[in-house]
Protein backbone atom coordinates (compact mmCIF):
# COMPACT_ATOMS: atom_id res chain seq x y z
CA UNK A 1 0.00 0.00 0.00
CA UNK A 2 1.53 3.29 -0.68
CA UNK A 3 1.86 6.18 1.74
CA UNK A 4 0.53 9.13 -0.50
CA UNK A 5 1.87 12.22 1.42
CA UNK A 6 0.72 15.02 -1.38
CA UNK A 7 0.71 15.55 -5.17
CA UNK A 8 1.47 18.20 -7.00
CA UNK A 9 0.80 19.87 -10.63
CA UNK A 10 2.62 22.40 -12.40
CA UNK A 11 1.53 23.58 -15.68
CA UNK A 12 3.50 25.81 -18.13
CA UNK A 13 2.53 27.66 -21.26
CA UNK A 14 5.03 28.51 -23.05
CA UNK A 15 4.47 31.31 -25.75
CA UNK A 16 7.90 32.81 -27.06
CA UNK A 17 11.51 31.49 -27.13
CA UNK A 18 13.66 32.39 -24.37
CA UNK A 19 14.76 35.64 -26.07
CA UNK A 20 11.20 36.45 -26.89
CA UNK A 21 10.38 35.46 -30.13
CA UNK A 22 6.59 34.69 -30.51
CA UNK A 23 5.64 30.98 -30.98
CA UNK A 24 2.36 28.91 -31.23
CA UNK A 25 1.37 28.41 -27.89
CA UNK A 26 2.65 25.07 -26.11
CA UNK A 27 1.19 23.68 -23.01
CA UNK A 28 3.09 20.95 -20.80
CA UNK A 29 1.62 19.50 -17.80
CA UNK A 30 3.93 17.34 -14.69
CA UNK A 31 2.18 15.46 -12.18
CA UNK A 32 4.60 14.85 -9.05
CA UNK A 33 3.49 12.39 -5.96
CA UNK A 34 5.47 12.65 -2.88
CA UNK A 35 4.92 9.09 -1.02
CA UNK A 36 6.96 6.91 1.65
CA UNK A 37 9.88 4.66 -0.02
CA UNK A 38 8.68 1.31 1.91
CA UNK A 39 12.21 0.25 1.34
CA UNK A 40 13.77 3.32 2.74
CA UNK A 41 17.20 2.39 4.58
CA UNK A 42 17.76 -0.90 3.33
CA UNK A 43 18.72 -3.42 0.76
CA UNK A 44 16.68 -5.47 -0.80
CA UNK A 45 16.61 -7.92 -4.49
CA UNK A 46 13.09 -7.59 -4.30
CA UNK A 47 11.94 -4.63 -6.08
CA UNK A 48 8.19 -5.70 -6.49
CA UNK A 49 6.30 -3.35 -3.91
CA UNK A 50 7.79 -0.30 -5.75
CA UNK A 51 7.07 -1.65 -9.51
CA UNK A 52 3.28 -1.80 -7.85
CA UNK A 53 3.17 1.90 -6.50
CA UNK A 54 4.37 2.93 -10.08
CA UNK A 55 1.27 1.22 -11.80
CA UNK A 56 -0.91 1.93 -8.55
CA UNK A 57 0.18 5.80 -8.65
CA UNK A 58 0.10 6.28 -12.86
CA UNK A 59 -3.11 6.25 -14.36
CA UNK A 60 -4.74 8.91 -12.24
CA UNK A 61 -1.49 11.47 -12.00
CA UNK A 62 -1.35 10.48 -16.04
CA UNK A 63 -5.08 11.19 -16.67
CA UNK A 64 -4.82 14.41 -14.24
CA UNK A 65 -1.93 15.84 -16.28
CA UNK A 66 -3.38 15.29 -19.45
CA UNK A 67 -6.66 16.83 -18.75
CA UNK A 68 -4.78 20.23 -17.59
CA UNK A 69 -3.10 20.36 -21.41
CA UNK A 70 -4.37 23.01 -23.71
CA UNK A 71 -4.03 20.23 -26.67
CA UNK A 72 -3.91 16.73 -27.47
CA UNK A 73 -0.54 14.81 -25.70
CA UNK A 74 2.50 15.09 -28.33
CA UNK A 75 5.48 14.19 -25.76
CA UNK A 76 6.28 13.06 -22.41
CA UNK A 77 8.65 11.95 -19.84
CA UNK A 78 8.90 10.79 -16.35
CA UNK A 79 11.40 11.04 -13.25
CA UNK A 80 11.60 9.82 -9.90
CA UNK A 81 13.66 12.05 -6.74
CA UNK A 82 14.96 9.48 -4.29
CA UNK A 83 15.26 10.27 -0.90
CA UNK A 84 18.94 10.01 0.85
CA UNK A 85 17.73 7.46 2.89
CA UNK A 86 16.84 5.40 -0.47
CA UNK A 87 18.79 3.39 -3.52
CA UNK A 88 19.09 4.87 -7.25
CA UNK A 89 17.60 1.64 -8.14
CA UNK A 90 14.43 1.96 -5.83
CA UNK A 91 13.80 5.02 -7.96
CA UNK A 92 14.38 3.56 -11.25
CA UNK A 93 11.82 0.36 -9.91
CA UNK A 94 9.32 3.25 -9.72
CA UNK A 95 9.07 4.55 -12.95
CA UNK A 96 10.24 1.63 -15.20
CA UNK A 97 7.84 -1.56 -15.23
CA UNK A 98 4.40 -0.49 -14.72
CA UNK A 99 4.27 3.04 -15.32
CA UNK A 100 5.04 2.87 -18.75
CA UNK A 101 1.76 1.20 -19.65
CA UNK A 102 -0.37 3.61 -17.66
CA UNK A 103 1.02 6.57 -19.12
CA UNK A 104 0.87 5.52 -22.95
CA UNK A 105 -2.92 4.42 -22.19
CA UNK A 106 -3.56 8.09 -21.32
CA UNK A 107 -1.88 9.56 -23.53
CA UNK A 108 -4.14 7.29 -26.14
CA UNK A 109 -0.93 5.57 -27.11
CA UNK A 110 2.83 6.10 -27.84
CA UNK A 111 5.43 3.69 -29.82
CA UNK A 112 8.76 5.60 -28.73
CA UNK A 113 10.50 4.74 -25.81
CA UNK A 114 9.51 7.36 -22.49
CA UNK A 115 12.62 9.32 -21.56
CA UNK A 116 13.42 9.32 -18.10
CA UNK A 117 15.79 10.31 -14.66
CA UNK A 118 16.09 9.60 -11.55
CA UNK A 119 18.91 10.59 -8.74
CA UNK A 120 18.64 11.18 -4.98
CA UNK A 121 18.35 14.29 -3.68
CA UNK A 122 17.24 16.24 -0.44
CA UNK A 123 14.16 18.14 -0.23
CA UNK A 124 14.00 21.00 -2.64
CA UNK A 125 16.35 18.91 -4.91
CA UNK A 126 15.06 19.88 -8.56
CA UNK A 127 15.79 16.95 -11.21
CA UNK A 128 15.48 17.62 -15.48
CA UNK A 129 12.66 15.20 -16.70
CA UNK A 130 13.15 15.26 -20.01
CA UNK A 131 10.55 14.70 -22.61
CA UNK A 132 10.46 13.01 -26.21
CA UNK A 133 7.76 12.64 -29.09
CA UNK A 134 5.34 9.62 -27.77
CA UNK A 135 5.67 8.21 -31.39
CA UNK A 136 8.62 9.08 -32.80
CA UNK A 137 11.69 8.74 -31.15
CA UNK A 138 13.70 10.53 -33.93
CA UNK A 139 11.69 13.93 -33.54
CA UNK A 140 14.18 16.10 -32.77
CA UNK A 141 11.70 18.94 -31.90
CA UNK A 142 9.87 17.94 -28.93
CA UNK A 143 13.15 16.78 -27.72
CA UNK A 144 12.85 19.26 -24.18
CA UNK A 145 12.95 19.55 -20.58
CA UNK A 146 11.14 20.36 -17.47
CA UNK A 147 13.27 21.49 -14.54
CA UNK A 148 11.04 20.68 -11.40
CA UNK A 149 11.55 20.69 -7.39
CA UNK A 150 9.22 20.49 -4.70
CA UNK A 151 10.20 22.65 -1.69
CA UNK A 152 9.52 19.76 1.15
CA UNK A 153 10.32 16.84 -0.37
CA UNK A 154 11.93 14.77 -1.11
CA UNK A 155 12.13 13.75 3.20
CA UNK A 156 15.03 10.93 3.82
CA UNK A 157 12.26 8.31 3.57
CA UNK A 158 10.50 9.29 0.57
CA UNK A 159 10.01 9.20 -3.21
CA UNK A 160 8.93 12.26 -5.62
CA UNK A 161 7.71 10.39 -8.59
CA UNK A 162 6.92 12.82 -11.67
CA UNK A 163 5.72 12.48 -15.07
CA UNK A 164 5.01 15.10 -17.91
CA UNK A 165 3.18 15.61 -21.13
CA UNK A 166 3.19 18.15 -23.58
CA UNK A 167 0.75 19.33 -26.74
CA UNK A 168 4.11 20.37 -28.74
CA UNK A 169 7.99 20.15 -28.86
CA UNK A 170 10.20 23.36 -28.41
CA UNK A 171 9.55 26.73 -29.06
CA UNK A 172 10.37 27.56 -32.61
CA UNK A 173 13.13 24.26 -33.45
CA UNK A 174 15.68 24.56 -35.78
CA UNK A 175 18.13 21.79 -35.21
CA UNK A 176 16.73 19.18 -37.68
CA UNK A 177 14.10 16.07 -38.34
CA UNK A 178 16.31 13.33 -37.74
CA UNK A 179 19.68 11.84 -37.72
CA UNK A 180 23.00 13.34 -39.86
CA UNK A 181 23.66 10.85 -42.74
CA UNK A 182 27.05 11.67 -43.33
């Protein structure tokens, strides 16, 4: 059972380039859960209880992100924030096997792998989630970023998981559609 201490949601719209050149509007959405790490100060093979809080956790922080976009899910990413009482791998149990699924089901699919992070960190510890195209994992456009950080958390004992979405890649892109040839 997992110890949901608070979520949190932090929308962006994003409507010129960082030196203020206008753009279509772009929305992106991350969902961030702050729970217990039930395996918090020691080792253990078994990784199963935190592969279940991933799937457990997903599909409503997923479907709550989503809904908060001004447009239809393009790219996404998720991240986890370990606690210093925690393991890198505790983190990575999180947000690999089961939160995968929930995520693409929200977003009404995705073929391309989901970019992710994870590292420990104390509370206030910000961590880049980075996000790719849910389709294409050659779309060098919506290859992007969100910075995020949650002033109390993460506490020695806990876990930040996040995930993002966004309705479009980078403001105004210019580096390409794909791999150099030669």
């Amino acid at each position: 059972m997992v110890q949901l201490r608070k979520k949190m949601f932090i929308k962006e719209i994003i409507t010129t380039d960082q030196l203020g050149q206008p753009c279509d509007p772009i929305s992106r959405v991350a969902a961030l859960a702050v729970f217990m790490n039930p395996l918090a100060g020691r080792f253990s093979d078994d990784l199963s209880e935190l592969f279940e809080i991933g799937a457990l956790l997903g599909p409503d922080l997923a479907s709550e992100a989503i809904s908060q976009l001004d447009g239809a899910p393009v790219s996404y990413g998720k991240a986890a924030i370990i606690g210093v009482n925690g393991d890198l791998e505790q983190g990575g149990a999180v947000i690999h096997p089961k939160l995968g699924a929930p995520m693409r089901a929200a977003a009404g699919g995705g073929e391309a792998v989901i970019p992710s992070n994870a590292k420990l960190g104390a509370p206030g510890c910000a961590i880049d989630l980075p996000l790719g195209h849910r389709d294409n994992p050659w779309s060098f456009n919506h290859f992007d970023t969100m910075t995020l950080n949650i002033p109390d958390a993460p506490k020695p004992d806990e876990i930040v998981l996040c995930l993002a979405y966004a309705d479009g890649g980078r403001p105004i892109p210019r580096c390409g559609k794909g791999p150099v040839k030669s």
